[in-house]
N, C-alpha and C. Protein backbone atom coordinates (compact mmCIF):
# COMPACT_ATOMS: atom_id res chain seq x y z
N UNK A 1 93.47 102.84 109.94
CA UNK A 1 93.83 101.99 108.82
C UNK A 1 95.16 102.51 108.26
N UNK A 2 96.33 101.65 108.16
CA UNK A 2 97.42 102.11 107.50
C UNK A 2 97.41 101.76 105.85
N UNK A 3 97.98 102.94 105.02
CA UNK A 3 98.33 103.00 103.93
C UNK A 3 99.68 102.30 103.77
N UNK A 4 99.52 101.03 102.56
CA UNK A 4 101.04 100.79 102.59
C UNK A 4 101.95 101.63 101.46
N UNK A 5 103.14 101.59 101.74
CA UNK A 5 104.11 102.44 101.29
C UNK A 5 104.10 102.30 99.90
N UNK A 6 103.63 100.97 99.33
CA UNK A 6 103.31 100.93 98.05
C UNK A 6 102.44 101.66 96.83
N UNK A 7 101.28 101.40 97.83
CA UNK A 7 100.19 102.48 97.31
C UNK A 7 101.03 103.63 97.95
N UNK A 8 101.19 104.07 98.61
CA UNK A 8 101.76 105.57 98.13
C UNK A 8 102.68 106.11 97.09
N UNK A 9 103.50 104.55 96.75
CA UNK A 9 104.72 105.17 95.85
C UNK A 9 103.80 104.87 94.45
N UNK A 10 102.62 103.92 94.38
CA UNK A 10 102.01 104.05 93.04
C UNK A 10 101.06 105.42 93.14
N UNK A 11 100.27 106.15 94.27
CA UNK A 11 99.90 107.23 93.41
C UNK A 11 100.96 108.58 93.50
N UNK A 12 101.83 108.22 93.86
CA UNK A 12 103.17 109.63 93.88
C UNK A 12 103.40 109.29 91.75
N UNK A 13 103.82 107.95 92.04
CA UNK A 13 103.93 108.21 90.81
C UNK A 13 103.19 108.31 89.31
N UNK A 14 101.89 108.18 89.55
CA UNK A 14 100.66 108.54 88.86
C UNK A 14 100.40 109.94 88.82
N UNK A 15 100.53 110.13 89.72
CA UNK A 15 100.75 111.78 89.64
C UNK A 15 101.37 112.55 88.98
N UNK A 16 102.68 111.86 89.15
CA UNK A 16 103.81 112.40 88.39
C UNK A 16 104.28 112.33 87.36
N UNK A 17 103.01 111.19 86.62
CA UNK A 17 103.10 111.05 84.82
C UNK A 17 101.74 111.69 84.71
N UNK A 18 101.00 111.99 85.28
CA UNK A 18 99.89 113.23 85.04
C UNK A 18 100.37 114.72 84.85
N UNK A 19 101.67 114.53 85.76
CA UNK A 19 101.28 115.65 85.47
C UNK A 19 100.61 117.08 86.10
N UNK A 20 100.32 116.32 87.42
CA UNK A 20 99.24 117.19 88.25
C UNK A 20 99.44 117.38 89.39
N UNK A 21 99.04 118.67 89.92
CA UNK A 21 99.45 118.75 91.35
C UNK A 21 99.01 118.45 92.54
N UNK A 22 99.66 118.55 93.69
CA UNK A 22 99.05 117.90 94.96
C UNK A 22 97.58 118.68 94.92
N UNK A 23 97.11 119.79 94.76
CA UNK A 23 96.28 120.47 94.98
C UNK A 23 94.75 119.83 93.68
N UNK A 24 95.70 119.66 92.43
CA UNK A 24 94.91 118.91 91.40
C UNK A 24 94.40 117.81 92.17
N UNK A 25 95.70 116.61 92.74
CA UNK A 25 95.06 115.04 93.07
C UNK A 25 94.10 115.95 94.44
N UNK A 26 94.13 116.42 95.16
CA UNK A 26 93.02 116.74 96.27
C UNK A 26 91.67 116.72 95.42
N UNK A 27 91.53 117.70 94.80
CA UNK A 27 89.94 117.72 94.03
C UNK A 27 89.52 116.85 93.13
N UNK A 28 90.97 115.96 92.75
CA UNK A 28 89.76 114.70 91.50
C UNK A 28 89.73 113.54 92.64
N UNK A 29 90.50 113.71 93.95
CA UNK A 29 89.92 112.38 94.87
C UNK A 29 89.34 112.80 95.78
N UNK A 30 89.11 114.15 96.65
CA UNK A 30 88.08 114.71 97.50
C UNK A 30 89.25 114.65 98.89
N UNK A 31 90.33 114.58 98.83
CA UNK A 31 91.07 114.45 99.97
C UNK A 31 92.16 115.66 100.31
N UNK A 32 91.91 116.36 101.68
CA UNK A 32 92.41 117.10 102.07
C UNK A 32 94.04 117.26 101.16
N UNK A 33 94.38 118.46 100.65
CA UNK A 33 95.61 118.70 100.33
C UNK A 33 96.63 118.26 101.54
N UNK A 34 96.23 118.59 102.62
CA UNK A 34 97.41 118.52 104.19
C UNK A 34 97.40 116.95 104.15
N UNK A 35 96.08 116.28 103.42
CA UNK A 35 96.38 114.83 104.61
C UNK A 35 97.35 113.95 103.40
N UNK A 36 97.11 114.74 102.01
CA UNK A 36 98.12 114.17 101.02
C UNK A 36 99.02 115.01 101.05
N UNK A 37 99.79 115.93 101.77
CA UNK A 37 100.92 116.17 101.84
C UNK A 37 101.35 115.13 103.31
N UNK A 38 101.24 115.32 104.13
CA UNK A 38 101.71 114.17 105.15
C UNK A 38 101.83 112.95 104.79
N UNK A 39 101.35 112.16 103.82
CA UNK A 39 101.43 111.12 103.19
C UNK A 39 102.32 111.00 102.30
N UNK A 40 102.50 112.03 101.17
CA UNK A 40 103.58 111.67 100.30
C UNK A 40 105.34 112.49 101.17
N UNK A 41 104.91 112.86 102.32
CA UNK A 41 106.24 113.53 102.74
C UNK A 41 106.82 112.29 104.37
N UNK A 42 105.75 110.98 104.39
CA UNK A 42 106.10 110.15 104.97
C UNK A 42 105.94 110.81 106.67
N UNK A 43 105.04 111.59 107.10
CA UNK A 43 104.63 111.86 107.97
C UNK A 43 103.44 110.98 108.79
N UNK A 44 103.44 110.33 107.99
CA UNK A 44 102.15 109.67 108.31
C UNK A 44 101.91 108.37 107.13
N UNK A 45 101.39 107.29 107.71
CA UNK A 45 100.45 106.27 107.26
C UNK A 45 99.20 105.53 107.30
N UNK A 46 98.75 106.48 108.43
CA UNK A 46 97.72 106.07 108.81
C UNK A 46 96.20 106.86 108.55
N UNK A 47 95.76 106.38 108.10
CA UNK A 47 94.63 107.36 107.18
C UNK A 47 93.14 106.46 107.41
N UNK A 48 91.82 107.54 107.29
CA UNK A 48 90.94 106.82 107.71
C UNK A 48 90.14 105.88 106.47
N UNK A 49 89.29 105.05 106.44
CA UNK A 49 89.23 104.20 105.94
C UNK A 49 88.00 104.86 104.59
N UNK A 50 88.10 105.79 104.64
CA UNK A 50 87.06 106.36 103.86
C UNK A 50 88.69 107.56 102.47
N UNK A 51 88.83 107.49 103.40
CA UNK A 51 90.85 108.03 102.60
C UNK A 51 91.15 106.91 101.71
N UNK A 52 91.70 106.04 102.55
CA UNK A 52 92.12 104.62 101.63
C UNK A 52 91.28 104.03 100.64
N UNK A 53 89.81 104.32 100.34
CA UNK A 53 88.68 103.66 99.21
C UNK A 53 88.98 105.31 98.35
N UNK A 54 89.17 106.42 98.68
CA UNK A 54 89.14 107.09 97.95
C UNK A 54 90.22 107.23 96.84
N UNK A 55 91.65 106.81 97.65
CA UNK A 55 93.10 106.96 96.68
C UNK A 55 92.60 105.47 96.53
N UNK A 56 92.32 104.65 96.85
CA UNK A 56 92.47 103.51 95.72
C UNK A 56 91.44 103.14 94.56
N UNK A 57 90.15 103.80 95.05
CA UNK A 57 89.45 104.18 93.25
C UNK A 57 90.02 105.18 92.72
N UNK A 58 90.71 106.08 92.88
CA UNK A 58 91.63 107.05 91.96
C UNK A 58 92.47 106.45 91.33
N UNK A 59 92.95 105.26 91.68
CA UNK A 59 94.02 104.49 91.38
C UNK A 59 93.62 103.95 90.42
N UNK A 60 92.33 103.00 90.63
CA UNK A 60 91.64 102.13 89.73
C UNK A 60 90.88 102.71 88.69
N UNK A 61 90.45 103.86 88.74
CA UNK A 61 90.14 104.92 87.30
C UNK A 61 91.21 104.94 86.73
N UNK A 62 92.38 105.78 86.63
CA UNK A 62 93.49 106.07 86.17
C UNK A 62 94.26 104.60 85.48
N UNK A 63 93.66 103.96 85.53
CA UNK A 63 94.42 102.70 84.88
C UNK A 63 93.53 101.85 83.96
């Protein structure tokens, strides 16, 4: 399942009015620190489908 570039640039920047670090967003969404560093460093878009429900209810709390 690919992540679009969108949702990545909305939780880069949710993050970044939090306030919080890559290591923070890992433990309030349950997702590997490595697989959200490859993601926000554009290494990757393709993430499994249990990834993508997780950053996008993080998304949908936070708002």
């Amino acid at each position: 399942m690919q992540l679009s570039s969108t949702t990545v640039i909305a939780v880069k920047r949710l993050r970044g009015e939090l306030n919080i670090s890559v290591l923070e967003l890992s433990r309030q969404t349950g997702i590997s620190r490595w697989t959200l560093d490859k993601l926000f460093n554009g290494k990757t878009n393709n993430v499994r489908p249990t990834t993508y429900e997780k950053l996008n209810n993080w998304l949908a709390k936070q708002i």
